[in-house]
N, C-alpha and C. Protein backbone atom coordinates (compact mmCIF):
# COMPACT_ATOMS: atom_id res chain seq x y z
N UNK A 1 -13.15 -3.80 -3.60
CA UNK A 1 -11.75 -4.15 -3.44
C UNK A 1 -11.22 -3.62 -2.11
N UNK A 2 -11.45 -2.62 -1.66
CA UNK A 2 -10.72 -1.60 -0.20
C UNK A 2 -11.57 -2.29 0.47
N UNK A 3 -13.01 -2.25 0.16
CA UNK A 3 -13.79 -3.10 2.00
C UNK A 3 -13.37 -4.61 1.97
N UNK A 4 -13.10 -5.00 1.13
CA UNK A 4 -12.54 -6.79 1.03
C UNK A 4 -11.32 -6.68 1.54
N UNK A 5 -10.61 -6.03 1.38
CA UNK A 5 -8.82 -5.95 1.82
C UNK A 5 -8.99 -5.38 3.24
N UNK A 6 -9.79 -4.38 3.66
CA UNK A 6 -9.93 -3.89 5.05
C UNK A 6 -10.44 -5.14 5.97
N UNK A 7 -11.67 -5.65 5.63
CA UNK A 7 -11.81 -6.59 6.04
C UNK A 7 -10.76 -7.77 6.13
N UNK A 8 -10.63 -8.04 5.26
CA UNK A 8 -9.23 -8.97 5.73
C UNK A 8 -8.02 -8.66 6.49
N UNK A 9 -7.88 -7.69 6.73
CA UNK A 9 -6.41 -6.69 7.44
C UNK A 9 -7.32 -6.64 8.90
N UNK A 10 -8.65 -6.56 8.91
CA UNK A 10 -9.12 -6.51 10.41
C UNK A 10 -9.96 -7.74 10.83
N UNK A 11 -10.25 -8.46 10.10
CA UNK A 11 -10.41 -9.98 10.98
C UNK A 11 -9.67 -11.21 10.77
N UNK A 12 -8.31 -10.75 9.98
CA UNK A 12 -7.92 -12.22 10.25
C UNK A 12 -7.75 -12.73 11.85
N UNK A 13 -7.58 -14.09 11.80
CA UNK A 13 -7.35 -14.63 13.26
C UNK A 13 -5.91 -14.54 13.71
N UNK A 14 -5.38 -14.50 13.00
CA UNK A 14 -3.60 -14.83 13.95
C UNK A 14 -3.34 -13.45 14.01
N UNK A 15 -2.73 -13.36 14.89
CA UNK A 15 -2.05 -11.89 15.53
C UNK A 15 -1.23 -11.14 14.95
N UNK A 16 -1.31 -10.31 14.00
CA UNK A 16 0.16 -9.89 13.48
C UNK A 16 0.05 -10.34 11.73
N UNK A 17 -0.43 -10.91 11.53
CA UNK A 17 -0.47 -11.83 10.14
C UNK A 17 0.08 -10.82 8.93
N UNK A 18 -0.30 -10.26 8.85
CA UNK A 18 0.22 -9.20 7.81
C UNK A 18 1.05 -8.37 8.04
N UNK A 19 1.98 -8.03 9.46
CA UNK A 19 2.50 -7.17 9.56
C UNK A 19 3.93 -7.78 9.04
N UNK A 20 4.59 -8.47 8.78
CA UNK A 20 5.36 -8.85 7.93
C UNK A 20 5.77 -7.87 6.69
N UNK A 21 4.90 -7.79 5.84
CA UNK A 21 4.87 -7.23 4.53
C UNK A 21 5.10 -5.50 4.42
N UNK A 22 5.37 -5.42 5.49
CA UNK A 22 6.04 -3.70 5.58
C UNK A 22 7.63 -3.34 5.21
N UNK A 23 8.39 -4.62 5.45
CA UNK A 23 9.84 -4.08 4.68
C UNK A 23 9.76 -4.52 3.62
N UNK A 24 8.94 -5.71 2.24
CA UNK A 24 8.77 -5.77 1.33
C UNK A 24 8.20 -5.02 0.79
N UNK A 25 7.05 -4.72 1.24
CA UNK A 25 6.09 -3.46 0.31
C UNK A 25 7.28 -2.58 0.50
N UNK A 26 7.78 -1.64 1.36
CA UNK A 26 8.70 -0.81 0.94
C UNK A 26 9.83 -0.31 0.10
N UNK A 27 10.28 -1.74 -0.02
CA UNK A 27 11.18 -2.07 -1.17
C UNK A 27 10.31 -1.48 -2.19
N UNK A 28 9.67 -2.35 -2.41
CA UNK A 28 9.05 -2.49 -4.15
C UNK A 28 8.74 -0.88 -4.11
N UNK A 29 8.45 -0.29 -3.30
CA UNK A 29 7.33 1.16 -3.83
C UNK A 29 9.21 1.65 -3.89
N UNK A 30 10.20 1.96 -2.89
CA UNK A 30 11.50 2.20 -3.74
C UNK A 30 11.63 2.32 -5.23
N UNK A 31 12.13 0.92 -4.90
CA UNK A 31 12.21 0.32 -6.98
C UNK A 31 11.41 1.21 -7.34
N UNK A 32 10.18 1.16 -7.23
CA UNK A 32 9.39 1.71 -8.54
C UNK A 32 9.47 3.46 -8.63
N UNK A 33 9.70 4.29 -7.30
CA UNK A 33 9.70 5.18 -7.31
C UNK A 33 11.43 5.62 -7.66
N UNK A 34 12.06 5.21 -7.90
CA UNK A 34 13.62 4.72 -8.96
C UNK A 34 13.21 4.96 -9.82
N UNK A 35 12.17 3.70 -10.36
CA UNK A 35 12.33 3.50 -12.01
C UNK A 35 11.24 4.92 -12.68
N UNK A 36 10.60 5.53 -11.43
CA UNK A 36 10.04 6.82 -12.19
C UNK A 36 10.97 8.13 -12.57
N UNK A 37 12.12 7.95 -11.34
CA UNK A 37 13.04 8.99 -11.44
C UNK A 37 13.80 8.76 -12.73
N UNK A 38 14.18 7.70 -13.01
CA UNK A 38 14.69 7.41 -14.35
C UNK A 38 14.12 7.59 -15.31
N UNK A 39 13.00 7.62 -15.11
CA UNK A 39 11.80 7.76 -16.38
C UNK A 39 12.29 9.36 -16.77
N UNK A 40 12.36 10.46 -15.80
CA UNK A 40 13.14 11.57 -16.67
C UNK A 40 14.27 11.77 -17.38
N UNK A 41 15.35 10.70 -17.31
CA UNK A 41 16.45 10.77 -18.14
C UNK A 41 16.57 10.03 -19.17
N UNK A 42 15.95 8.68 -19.19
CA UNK A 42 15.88 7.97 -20.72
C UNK A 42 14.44 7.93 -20.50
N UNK A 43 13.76 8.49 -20.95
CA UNK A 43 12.24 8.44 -21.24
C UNK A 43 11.43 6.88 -22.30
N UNK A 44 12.57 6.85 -23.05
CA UNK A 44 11.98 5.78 -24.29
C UNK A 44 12.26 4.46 -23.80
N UNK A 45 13.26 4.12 -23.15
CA UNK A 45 13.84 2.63 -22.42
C UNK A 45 12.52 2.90 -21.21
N UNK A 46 12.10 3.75 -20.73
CA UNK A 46 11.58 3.33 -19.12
C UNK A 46 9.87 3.27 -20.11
N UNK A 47 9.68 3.76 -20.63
CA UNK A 47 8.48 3.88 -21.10
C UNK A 47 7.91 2.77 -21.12
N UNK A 48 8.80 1.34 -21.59
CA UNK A 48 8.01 0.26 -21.56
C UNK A 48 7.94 -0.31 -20.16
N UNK A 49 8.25 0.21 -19.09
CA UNK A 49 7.45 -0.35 -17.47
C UNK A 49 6.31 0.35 -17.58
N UNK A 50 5.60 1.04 -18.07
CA UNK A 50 4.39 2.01 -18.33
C UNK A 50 3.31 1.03 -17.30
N UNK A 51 3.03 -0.24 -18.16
CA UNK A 51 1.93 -1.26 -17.17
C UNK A 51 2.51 -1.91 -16.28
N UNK A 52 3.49 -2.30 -16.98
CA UNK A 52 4.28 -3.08 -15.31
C UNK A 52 4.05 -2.28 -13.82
N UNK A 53 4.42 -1.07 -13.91
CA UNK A 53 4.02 -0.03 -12.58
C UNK A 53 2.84 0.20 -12.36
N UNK A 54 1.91 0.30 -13.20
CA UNK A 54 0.36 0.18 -13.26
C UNK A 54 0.18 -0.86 -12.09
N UNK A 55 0.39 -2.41 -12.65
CA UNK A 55 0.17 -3.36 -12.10
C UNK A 55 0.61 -3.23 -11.03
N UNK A 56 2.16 -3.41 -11.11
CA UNK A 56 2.77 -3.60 -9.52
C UNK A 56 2.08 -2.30 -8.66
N UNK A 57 2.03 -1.05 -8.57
CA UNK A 57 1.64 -0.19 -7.95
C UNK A 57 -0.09 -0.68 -6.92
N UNK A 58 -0.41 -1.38 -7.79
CA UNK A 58 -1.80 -1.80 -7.53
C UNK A 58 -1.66 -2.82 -6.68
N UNK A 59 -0.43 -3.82 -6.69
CA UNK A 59 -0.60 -4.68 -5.60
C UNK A 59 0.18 -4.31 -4.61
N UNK A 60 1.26 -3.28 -4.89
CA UNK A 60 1.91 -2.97 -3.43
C UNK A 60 0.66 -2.10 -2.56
N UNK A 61 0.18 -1.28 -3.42
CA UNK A 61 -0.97 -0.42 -2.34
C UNK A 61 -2.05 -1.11 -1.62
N UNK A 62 -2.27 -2.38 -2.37
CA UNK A 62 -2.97 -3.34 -1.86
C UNK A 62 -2.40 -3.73 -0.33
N UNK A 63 -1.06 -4.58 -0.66
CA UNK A 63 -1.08 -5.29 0.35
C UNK A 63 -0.35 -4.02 1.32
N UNK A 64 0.01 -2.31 0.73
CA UNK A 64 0.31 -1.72 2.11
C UNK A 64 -1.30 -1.09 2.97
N UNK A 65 -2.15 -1.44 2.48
CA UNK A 65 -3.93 -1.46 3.37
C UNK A 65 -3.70 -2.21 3.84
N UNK A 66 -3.58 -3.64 3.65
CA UNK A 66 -3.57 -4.68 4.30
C UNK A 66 -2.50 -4.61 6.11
N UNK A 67 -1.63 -4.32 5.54
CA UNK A 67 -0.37 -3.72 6.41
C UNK A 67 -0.63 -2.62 7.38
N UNK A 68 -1.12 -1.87 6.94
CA UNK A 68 -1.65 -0.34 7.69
C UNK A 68 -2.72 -1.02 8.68
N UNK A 69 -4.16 -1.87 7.95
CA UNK A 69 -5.03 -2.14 8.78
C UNK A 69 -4.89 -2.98 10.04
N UNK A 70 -3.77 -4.20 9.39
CA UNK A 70 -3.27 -4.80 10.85
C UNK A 70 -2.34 -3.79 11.50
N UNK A 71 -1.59 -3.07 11.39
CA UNK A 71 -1.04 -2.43 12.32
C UNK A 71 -1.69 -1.24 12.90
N UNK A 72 -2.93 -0.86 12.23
CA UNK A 72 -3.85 0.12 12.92
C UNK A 72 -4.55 -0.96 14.16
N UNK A 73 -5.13 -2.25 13.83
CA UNK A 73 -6.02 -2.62 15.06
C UNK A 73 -5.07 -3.35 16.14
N UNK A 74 -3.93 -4.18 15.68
CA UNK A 74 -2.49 -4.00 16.57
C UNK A 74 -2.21 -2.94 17.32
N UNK A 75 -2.20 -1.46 17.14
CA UNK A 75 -1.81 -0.83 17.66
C UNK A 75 -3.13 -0.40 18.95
N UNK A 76 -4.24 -0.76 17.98
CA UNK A 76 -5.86 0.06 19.07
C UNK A 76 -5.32 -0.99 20.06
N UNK A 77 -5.63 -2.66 19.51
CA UNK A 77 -5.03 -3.62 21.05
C UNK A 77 -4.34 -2.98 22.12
N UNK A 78 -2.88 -2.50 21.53
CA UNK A 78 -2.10 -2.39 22.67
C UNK A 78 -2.10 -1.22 23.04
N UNK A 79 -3.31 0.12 23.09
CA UNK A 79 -3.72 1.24 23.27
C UNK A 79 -3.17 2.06 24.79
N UNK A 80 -3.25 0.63 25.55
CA UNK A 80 -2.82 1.21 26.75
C UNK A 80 -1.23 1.25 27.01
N UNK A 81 -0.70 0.58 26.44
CA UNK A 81 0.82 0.46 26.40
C UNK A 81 2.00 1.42 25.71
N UNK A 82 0.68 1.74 24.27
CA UNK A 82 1.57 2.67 23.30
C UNK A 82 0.78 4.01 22.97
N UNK A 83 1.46 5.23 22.81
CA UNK A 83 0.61 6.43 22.51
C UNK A 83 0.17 6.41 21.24
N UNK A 84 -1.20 6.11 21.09
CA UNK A 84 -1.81 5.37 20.17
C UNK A 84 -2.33 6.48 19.05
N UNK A 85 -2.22 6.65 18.16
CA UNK A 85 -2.65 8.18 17.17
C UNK A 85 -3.44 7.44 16.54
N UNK A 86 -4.78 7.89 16.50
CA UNK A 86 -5.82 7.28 15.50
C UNK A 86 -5.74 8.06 13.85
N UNK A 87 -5.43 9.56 14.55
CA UNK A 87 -5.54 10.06 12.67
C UNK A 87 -4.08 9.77 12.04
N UNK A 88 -2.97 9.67 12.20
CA UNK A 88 -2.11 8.92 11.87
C UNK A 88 -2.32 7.73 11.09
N UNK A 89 -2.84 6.91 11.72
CA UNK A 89 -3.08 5.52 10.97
C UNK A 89 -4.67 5.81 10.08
N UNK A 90 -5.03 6.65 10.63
CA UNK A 90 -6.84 7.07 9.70
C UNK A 90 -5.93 7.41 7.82
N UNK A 91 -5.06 8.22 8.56
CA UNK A 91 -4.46 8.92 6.91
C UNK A 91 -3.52 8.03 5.95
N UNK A 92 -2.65 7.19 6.88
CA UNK A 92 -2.55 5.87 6.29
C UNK A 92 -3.17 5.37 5.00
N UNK A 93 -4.30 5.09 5.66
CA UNK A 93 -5.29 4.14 4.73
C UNK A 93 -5.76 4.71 4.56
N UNK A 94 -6.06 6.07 4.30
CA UNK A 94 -6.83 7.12 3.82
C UNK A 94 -5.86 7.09 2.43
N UNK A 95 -4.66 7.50 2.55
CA UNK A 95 -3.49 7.40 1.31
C UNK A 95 -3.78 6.27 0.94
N UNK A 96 -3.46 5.34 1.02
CA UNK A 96 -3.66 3.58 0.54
C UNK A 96 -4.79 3.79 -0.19
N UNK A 97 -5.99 3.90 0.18
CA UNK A 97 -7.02 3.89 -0.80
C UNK A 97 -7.01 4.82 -2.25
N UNK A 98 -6.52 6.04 -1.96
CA UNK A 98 -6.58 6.76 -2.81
C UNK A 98 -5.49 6.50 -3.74
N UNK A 99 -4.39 5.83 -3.53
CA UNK A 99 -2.81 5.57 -4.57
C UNK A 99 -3.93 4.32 -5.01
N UNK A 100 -4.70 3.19 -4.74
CA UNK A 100 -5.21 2.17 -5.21
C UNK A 100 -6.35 2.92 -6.19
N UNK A 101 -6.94 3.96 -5.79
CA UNK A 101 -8.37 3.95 -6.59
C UNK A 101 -7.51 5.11 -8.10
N UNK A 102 -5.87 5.63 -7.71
CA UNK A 102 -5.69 6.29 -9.08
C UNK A 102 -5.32 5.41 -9.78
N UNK A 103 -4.96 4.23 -9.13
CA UNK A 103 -3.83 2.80 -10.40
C UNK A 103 -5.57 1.79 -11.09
N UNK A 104 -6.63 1.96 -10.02
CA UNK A 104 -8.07 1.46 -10.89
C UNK A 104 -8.11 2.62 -12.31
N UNK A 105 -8.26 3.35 -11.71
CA UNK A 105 -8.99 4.77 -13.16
C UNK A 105 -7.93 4.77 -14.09
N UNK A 106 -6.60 4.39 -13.91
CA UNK A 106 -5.48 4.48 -14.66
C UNK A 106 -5.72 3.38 -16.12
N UNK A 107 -5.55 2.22 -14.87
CA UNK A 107 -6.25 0.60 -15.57
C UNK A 107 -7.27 0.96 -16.29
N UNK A 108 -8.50 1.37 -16.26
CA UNK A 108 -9.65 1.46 -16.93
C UNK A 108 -9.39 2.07 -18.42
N UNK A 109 -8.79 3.34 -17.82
CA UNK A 109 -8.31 4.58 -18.67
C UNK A 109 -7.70 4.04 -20.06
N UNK A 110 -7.05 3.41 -20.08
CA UNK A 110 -5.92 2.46 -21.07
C UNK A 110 -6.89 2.16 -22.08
């Protein structure tokens, strides 16, 4: 799943293609990080997003790899133009993978 999504975040052909999806993914991880804060005050009403956040969590982390990887090889491109931080964007998708591989073991877990 991460080398299929990396791969796709670093060879699509059009320029930019995914970098779009950075003020949406942000939203949604919001919302959801809302609907966890709420989860401490009515516990029994939030309880039933239990899989819904499972799920959604799994495709926002998705498509924020996707996001990270085009804007990591976007950024190597324009290397000479911008002060380019490789471990910055390394930890990125270093996070991305790891929020994706706890919402897999979560999924399984069930």
């Amino acid at each position: 799943l991460v080398g299929s999504l990396t791969a796709l975040g670093t060879c699509v052909p059009l320029s930019g293609a995914f970098l779009w999806l950075g003020a949406p993914l942000i939203m949604i991880l919001n919302c959801m990080t809302a609907v966890s804060v709420f989860r401490f005050f009515k516990p029994s009403f939030f309880s039933t997003f239990d899989d819904t956040m499972m799920v959604w969590g799994g495709v926002t982390f998705s498509g924020m790899l996707l996001y990270d990887t085009q804007r990591m090889t976007e950024d190597a491109k324009k290397q000479n133009e911008l002060e380019w931080d490789p471990v910055h964007h390394a930890l990125n998708i270093y996070l991305d993978i790891v929020n994706i591989g706890v919402k897999v073991i979560k999924f399984l877990l069930r």
